[in-house]
C-alpha atoms as a PDB file:
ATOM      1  CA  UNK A   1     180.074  29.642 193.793  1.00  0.00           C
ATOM      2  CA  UNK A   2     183.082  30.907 195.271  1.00  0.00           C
ATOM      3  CA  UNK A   3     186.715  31.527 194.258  1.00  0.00           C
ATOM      4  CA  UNK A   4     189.609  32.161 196.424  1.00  0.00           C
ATOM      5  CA  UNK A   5     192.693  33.836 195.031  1.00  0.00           C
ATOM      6  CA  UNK A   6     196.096  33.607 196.472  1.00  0.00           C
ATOM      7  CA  UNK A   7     200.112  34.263 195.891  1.00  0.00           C
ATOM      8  CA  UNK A   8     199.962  38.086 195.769  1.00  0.00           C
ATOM      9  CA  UNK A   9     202.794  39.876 196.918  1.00  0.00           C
ATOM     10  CA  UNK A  10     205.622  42.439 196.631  1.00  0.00           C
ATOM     11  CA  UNK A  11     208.209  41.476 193.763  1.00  0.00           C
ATOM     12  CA  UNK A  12     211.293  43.228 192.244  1.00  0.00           C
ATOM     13  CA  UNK A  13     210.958  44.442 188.764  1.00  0.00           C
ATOM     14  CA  UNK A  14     211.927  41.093 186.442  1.00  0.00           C
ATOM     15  CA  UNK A  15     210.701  38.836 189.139  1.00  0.00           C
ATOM     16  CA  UNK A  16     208.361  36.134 189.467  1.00  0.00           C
ATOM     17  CA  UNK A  17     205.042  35.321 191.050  1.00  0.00           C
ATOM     18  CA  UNK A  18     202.100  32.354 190.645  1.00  0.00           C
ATOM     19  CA  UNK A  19     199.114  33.181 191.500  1.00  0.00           C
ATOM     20  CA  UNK A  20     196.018  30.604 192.450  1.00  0.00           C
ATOM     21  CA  UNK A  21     193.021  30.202 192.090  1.00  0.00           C
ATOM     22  CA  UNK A  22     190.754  27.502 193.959  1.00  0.00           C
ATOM     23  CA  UNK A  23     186.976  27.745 192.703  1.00  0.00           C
ATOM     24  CA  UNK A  24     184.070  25.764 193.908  1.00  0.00           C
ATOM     25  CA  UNK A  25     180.610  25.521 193.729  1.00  0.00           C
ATOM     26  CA  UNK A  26     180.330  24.487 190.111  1.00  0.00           C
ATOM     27  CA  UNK A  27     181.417  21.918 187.909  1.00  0.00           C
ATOM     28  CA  UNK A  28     185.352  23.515 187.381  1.00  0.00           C
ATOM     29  CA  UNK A  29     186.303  21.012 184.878  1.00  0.00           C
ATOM     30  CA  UNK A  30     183.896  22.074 182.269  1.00  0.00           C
ATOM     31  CA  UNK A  31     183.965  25.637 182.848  1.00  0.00           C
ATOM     32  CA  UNK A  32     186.238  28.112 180.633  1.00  0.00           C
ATOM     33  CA  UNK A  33     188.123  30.215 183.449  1.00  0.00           C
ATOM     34  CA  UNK A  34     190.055  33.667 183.499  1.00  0.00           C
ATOM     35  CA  UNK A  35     192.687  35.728 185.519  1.00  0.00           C
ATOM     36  CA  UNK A  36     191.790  39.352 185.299  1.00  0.00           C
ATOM     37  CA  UNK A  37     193.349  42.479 186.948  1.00  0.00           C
ATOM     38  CA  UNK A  38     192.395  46.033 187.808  1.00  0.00           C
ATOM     39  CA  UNK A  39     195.223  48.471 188.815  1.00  0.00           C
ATOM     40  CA  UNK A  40     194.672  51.709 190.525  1.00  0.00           C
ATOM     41  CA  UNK A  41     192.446  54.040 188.974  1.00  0.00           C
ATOM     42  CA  UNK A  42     191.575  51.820 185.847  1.00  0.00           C
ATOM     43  CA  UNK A  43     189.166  49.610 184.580  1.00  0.00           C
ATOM     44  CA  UNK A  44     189.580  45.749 185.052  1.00  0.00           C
ATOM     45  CA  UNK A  45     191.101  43.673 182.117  1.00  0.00           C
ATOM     46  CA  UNK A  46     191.585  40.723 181.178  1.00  0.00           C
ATOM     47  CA  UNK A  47     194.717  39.271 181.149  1.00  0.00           C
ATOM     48  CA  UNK A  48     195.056  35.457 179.988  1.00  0.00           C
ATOM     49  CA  UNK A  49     191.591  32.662 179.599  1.00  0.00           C
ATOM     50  CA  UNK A  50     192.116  28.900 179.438  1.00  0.00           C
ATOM     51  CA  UNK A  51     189.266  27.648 177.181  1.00  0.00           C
ATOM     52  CA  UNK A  52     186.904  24.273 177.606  1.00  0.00           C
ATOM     53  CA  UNK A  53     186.516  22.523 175.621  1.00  0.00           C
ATOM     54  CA  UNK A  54     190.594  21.996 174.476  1.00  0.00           C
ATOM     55  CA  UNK A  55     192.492  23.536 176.777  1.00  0.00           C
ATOM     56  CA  UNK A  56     193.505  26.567 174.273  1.00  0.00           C
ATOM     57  CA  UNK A  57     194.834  29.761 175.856  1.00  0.00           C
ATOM     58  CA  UNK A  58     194.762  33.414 174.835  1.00  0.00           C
ATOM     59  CA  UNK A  59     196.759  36.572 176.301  1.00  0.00           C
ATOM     60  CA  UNK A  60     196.371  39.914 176.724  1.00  0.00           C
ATOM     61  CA  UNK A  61     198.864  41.808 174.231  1.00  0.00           C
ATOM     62  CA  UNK A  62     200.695  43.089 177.293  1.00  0.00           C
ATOM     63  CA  UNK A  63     201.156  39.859 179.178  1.00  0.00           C
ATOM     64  CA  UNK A  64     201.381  37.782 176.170  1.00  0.00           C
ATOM     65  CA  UNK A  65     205.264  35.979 176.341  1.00  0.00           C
ATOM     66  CA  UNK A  66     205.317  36.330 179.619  1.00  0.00           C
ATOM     67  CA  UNK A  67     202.362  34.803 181.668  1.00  0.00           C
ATOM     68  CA  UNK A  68     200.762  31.182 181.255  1.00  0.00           C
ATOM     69  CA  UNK A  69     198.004  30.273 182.271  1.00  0.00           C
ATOM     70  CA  UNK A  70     197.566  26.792 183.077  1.00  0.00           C
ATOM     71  CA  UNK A  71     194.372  24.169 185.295  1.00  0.00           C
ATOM     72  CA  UNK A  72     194.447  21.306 187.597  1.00  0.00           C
ATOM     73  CA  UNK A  73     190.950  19.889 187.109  1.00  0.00           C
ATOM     74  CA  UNK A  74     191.840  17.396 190.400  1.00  0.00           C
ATOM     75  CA  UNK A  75     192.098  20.448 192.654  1.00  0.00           C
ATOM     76  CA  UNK A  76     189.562  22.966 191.228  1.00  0.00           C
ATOM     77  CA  UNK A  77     192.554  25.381 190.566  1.00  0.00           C
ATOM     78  CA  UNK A  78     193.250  27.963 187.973  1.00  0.00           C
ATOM     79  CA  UNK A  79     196.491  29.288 188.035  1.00  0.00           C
ATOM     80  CA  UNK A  80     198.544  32.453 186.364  1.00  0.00           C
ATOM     81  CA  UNK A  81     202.256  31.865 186.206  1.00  0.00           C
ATOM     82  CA  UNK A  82     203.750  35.436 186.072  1.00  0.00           C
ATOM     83  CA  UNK A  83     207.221  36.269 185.015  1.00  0.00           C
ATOM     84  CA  UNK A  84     209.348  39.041 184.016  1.00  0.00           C
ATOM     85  CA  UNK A  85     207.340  41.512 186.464  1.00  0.00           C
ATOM     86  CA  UNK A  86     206.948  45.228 185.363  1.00  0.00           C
ATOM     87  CA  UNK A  87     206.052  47.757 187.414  1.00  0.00           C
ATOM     88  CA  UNK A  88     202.726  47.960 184.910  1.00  0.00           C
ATOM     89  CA  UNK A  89     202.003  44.793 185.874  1.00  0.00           C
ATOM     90  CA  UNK A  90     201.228  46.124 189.195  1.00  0.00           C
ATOM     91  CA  UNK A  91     197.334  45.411 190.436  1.00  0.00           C
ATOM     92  CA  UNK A  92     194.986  43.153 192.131  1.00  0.00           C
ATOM     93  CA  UNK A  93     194.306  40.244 190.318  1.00  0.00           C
ATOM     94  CA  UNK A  94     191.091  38.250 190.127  1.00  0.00           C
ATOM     95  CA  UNK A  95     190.041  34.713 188.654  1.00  0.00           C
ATOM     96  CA  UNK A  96     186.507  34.033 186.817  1.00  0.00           C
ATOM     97  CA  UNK A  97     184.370  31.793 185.348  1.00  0.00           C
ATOM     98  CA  UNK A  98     183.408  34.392 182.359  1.00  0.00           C
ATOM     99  CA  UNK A  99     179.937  32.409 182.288  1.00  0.00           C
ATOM    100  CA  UNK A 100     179.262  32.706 185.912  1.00  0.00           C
ATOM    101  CA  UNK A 101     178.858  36.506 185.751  1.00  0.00           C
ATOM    102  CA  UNK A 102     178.331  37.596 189.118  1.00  0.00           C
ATOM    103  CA  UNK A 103     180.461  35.832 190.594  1.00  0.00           C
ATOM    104  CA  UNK A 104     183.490  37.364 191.889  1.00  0.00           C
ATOM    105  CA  UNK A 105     186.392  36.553 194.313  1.00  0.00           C
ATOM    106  CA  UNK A 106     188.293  38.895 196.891  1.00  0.00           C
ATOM    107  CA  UNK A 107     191.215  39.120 194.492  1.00  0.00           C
ATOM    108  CA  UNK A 108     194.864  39.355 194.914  1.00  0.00           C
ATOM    109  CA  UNK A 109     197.696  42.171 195.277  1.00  0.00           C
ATOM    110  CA  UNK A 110     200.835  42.093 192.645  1.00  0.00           C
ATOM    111  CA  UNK A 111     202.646  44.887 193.668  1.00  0.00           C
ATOM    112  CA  UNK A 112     205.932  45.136 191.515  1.00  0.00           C
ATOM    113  CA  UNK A 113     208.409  47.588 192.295  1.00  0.00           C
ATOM    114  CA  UNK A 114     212.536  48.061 193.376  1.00  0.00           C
END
Protein backbone atom coordinates (compact mmCIF):
# COMPACT_ATOMS: atom_id res chain seq x y z
CA UNK A 1 0.00 0.00 0.00
CA UNK A 2 1.39 3.21 -0.77
CA UNK A 3 0.16 6.78 -1.37
CA UNK A 4 1.97 9.60 -2.87
CA UNK A 5 0.84 13.14 -2.22
CA UNK A 6 1.60 16.06 -4.37
CA UNK A 7 0.73 19.97 -5.27
CA UNK A 8 2.01 21.51 -2.00
CA UNK A 9 3.30 24.80 -2.13
CA UNK A 10 3.55 28.47 -1.08
CA UNK A 11 0.19 30.47 -1.84
CA UNK A 12 -1.02 34.05 -1.08
CA UNK A 13 -3.75 34.38 1.40
CA UNK A 14 -7.23 33.86 -0.88
CA UNK A 15 -5.38 31.70 -3.27
CA UNK A 16 -5.71 28.40 -4.66
CA UNK A 17 -4.06 25.02 -4.57
CA UNK A 18 -5.08 21.09 -5.65
CA UNK A 19 -3.57 18.74 -4.06
CA UNK A 20 -3.17 14.80 -5.27
CA UNK A 21 -3.22 11.94 -4.23
CA UNK A 22 -2.14 8.67 -6.24
CA UNK A 23 -2.67 5.41 -4.00
CA UNK A 24 -1.85 1.90 -4.90
CA UNK A 25 -1.61 -1.31 -3.60
CA UNK A 26 -5.28 -1.91 -2.95
CA UNK A 27 -8.39 -1.98 -4.67
CA UNK A 28 -8.86 2.27 -4.77
CA UNK A 29 -12.21 2.11 -6.27
CA UNK A 30 -13.89 0.48 -3.40
CA UNK A 31 -12.09 2.08 -0.71
CA UNK A 32 -13.57 5.27 1.25
CA UNK A 33 -10.49 7.80 1.12
CA UNK A 34 -9.48 11.04 3.16
CA UNK A 35 -7.26 14.25 3.00
CA UNK A 36 -6.03 15.03 6.44
CA UNK A 37 -3.62 17.74 7.75
CA UNK A 38 -1.41 18.41 10.74
CA UNK A 39 -0.01 21.98 11.20
CA UNK A 40 2.80 22.85 13.45
CA UNK A 41 2.52 21.91 16.89
CA UNK A 42 -1.03 20.25 16.62
CA UNK A 43 -2.65 17.16 16.27
CA UNK A 44 -3.66 15.83 12.73
CA UNK A 45 -7.32 16.39 11.52
CA UNK A 46 -9.32 15.56 9.24
CA UNK A 47 -10.31 17.75 6.76
CA UNK A 48 -12.80 16.42 3.92
CA UNK A 49 -13.66 12.10 3.19
CA UNK A 50 -15.23 10.94 -0.07
CA UNK A 51 -17.35 7.90 0.94
CA UNK A 52 -17.83 4.29 -1.03
CA UNK A 53 -20.24 3.23 -1.55
CA UNK A 54 -22.06 6.71 -3.23
CA UNK A 55 -19.66 9.02 -3.63
CA UNK A 56 -21.03 11.32 -0.58
CA UNK A 57 -18.62 13.86 0.90
CA UNK A 58 -18.24 15.42 4.33
CA UNK A 59 -16.04 18.55 5.55
CA UNK A 60 -14.40 19.65 8.31
CA UNK A 61 -16.38 22.79 9.80
CA UNK A 62 -13.35 24.90 8.93
CA UNK A 63 -12.84 23.85 5.35
CA UNK A 64 -16.39 23.24 4.69
CA UNK A 65 -17.43 25.94 1.54
CA UNK A 66 -14.29 26.05 0.54
CA UNK A 67 -12.52 22.66 -0.28
CA UNK A 68 -13.97 19.65 -2.45
CA UNK A 69 -12.97 16.75 -2.46
CA UNK A 70 -13.41 14.81 -5.46
CA UNK A 71 -11.84 10.73 -7.16
CA UNK A 72 -10.75 9.48 -10.44
CA UNK A 73 -11.21 5.73 -9.98
CA UNK A 74 -9.20 5.35 -13.67
CA UNK A 75 -6.06 6.84 -12.12
CA UNK A 76 -6.11 5.70 -8.44
CA UNK A 77 -6.29 9.46 -7.43
CA UNK A 78 -7.85 11.29 -4.59
CA UNK A 79 -7.78 14.78 -4.86
CA UNK A 80 -8.49 18.06 -2.45
CA UNK A 81 -9.37 21.15 -4.41
CA UNK A 82 -8.43 24.05 -2.03
CA UNK A 83 -9.60 27.57 -2.37
CA UNK A 84 -9.84 30.72 -0.57
CA UNK A 85 -6.41 29.92 1.36
CA UNK A 86 -6.04 31.22 5.01
CA UNK A 87 -3.11 31.45 6.68
CA UNK A 88 -4.87 28.63 9.18
CA UNK A 89 -5.01 26.57 6.50
CA UNK A 90 -1.36 26.35 6.64
CA UNK A 91 0.08 22.50 7.18
CA UNK A 92 1.17 19.35 5.63
CA UNK A 93 -1.44 17.53 4.21
CA UNK A 94 -1.87 13.77 3.97
CA UNK A 95 -4.35 11.33 2.05
CA UNK A 96 -5.78 7.91 3.65
CA UNK A 97 -7.64 5.05 3.25
CA UNK A 98 -9.33 5.41 6.94
CA UNK A 99 -9.61 1.43 6.76
CA UNK A 100 -6.06 0.84 5.89
CA UNK A 101 -4.79 2.14 9.26
CA UNK A 102 -1.22 2.04 9.08
CA UNK A 103 -0.79 3.14 6.18
CA UNK A 104 0.52 6.50 5.70
CA UNK A 105 2.05 8.68 2.90
CA UNK A 106 5.00 11.33 3.05
CA UNK A 107 2.45 14.13 2.96
CA UNK A 108 2.40 17.50 1.48
CA UNK A 109 3.34 21.27 2.50
CA UNK A 110 0.43 24.14 2.15
CA UNK A 111 2.12 26.95 3.31
CA UNK A 112 -0.25 30.08 2.99
CA UNK A 113 1.00 33.35 3.69
CA UNK A 114 1.57 37.24 1.96
Amino acid sequence: VQFVESGGGLVQPGGSLRLSCVASGFTFRTYTMSWYRQAPGKERELVATIRFPGGSTDYAESVKGRFIISRDNVKNTVYLQMNSLKPEDTAVYFCKAPRLKDYWGQGTQVTVSS
